[in-house]
C-alpha atoms as a PDB file:
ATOM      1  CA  UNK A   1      75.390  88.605 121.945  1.00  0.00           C
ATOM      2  CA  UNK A   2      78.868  89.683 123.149  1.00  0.00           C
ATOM      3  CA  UNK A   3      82.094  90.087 120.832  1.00  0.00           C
ATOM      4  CA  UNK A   4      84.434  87.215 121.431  1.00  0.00           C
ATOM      5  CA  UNK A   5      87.998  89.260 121.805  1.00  0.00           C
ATOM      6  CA  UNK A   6      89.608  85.369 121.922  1.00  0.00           C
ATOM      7  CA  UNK A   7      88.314  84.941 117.847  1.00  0.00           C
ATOM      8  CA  UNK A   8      89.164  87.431 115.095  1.00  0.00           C
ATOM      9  CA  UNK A   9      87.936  90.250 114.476  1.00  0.00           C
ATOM     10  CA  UNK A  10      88.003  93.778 112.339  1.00  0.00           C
ATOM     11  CA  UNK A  11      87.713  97.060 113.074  1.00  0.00           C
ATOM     12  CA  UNK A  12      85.182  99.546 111.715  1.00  0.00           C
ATOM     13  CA  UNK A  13      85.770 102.935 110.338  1.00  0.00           C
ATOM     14  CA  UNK A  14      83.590 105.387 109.648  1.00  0.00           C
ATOM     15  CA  UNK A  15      80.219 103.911 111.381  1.00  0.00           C
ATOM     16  CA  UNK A  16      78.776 106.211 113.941  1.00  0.00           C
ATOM     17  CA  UNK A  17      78.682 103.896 116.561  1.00  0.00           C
ATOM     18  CA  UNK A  18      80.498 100.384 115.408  1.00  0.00           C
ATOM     19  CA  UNK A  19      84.192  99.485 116.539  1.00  0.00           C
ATOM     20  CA  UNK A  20      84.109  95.881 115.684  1.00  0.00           C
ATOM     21  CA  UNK A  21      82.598  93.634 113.288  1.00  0.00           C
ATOM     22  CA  UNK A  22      82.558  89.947 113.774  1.00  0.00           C
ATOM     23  CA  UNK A  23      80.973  86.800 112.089  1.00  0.00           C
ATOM     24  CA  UNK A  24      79.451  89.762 109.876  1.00  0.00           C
ATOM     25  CA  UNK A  25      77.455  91.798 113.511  1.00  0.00           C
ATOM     26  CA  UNK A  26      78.859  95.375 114.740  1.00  0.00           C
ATOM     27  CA  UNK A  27      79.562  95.238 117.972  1.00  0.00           C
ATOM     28  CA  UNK A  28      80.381  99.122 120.104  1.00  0.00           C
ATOM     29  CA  UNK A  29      83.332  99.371 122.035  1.00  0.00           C
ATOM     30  CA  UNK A  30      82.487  97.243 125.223  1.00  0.00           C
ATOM     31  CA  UNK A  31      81.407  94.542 122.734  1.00  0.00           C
ATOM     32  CA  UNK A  32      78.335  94.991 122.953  1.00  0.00           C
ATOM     33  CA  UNK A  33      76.313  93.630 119.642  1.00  0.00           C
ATOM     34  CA  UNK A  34      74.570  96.394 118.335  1.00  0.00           C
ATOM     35  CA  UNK A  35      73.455  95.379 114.759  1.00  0.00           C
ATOM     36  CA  UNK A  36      72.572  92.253 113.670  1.00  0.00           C
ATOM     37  CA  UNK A  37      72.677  93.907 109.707  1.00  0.00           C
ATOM     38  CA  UNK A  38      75.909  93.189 107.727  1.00  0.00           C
ATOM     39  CA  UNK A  39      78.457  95.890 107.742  1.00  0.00           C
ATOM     40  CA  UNK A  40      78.040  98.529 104.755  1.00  0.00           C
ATOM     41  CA  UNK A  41      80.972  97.393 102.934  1.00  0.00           C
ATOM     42  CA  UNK A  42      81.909  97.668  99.208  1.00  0.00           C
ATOM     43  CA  UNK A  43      83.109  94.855  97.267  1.00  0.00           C
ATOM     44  CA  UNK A  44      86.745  95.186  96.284  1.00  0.00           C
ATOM     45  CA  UNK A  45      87.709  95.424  93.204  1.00  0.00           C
ATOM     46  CA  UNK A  46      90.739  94.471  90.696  1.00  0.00           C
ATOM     47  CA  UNK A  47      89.389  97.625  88.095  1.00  0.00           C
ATOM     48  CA  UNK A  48      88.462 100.923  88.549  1.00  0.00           C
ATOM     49  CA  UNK A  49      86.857 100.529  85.801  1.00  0.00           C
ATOM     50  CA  UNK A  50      82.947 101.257  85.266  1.00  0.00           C
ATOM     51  CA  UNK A  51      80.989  98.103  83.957  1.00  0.00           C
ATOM     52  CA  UNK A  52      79.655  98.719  80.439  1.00  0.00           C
ATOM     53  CA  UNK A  53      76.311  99.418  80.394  1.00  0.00           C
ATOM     54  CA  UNK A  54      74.063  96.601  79.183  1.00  0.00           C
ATOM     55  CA  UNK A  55      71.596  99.415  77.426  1.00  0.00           C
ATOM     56  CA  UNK A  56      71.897 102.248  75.532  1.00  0.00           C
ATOM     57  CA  UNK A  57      71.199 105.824  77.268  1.00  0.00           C
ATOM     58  CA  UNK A  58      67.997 107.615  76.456  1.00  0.00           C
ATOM     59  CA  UNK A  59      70.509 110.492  75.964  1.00  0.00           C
ATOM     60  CA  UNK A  60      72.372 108.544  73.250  1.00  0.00           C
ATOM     61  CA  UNK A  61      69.113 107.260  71.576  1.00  0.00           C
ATOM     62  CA  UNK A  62      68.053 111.060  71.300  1.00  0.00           C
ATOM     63  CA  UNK A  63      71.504 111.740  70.171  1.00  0.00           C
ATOM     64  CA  UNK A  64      71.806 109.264  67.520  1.00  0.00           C
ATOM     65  CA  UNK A  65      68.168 110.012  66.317  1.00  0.00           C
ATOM     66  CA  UNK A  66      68.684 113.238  65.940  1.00  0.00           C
ATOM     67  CA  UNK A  67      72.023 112.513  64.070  1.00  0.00           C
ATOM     68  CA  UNK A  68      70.659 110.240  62.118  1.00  0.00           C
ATOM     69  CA  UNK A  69      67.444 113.002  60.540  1.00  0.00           C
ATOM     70  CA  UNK A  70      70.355 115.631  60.740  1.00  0.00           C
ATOM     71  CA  UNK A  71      73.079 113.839  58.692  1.00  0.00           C
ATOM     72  CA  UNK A  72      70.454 111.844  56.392  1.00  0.00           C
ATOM     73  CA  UNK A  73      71.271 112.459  52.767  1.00  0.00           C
ATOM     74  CA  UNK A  74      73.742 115.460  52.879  1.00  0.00           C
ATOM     75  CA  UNK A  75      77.309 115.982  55.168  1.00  0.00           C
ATOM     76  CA  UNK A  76      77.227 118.819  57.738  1.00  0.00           C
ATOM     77  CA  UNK A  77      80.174 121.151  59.016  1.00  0.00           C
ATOM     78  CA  UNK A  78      80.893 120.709  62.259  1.00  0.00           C
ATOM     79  CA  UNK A  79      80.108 124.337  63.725  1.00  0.00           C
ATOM     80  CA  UNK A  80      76.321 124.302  61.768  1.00  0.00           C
ATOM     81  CA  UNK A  81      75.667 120.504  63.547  1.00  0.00           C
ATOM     82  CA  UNK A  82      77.190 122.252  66.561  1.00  0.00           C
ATOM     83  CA  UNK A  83      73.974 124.468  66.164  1.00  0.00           C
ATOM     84  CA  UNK A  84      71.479 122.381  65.122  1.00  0.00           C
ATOM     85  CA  UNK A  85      72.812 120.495  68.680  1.00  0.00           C
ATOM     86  CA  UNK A  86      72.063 123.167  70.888  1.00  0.00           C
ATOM     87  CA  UNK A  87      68.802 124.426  68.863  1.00  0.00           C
ATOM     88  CA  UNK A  88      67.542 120.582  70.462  1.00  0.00           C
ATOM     89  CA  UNK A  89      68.800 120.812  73.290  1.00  0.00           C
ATOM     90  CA  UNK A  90      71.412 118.004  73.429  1.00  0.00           C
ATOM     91  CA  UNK A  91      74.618 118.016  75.552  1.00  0.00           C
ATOM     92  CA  UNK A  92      77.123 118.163  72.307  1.00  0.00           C
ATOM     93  CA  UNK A  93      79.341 115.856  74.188  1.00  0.00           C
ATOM     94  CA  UNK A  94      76.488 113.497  74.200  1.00  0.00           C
ATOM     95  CA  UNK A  95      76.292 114.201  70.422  1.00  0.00           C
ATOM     96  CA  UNK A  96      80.104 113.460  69.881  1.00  0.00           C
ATOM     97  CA  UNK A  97      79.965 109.717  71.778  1.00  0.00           C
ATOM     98  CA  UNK A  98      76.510 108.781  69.923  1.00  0.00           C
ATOM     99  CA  UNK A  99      78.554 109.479  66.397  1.00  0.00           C
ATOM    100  CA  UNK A 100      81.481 106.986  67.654  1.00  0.00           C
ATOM    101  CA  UNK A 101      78.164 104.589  68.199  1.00  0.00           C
ATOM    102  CA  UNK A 102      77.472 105.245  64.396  1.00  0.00           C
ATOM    103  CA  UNK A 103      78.810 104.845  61.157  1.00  0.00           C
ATOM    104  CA  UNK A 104      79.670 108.897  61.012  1.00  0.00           C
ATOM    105  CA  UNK A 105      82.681 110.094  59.013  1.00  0.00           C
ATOM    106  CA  UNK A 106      84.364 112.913  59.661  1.00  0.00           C
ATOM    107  CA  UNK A 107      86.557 114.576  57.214  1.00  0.00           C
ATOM    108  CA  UNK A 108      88.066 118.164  56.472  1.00  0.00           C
ATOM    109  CA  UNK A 109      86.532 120.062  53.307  1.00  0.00           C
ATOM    110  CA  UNK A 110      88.757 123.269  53.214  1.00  0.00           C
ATOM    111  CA  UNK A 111      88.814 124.931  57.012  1.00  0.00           C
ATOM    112  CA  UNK A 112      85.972 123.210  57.588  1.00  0.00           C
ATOM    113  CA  UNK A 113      85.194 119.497  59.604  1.00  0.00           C
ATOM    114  CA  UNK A 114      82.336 117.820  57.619  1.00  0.00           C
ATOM    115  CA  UNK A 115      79.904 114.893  59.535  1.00  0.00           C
ATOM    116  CA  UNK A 116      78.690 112.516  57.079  1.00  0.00           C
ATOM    117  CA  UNK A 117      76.580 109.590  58.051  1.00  0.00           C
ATOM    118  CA  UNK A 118      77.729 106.838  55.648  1.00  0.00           C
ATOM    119  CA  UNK A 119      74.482 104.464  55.013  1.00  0.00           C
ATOM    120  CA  UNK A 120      75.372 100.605  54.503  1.00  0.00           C
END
């Protein structure tokens, strides 16, 4: 199959080989089809946002577990759940976004930035 220069057509970018795309073929310079495989392009979108995420990370299930038997019964300063966080070996960022997830209030007590997991 041969590009028709008389229809429309796009250029490619970036594809080792492809000049022009066409009816969704790539076709080289001398028009020439050399892919019958639609182009690798990415859908444009309105936001750069990420999609939400229809589950819950394993991270933040470990993280809010671990919150949960850490915080259960008694509020925790800040720099000794800090601790306890790298003792298991969870990213305290991690930590921090599972406890917006949860019903965790934070309050000062002195100098001091106290977790407490408030149970419904």
């Amino acid at each position: 199959m041969k590009l028709d220069m008389n229809r429309p057509k796009g250029q490619v970018y970036g594809h080792s080989s492809a000049i022009y795309e066409q009816d969704g073929k790539l076709f080289d310079g001398a028009g020439v089809c050399i892919s019958d495989d639609e182009p690798e392009t990415k859908p444009v979108s309105k936001s750069s946002k990420p999609e939400p995420a229809e589950e819950t990370p394993a991270a933040s299930v470990d993280c809010m577990k671990f919150l949960a038997e850490t915080l259960h019964g008694a509020a925790m300063s800040e720099t000794k759940l800090y601790k306890a966080c790298e003792d298991a070996n969870l990213n305290w960022t991690d930590v921090k976004n599972a406890a917006n997830e949860m019903n965790i209030r934070k309050y000062r007590q002195g100098s001091a930035t106290m977790w407490k997991l408030m149970i419904e």
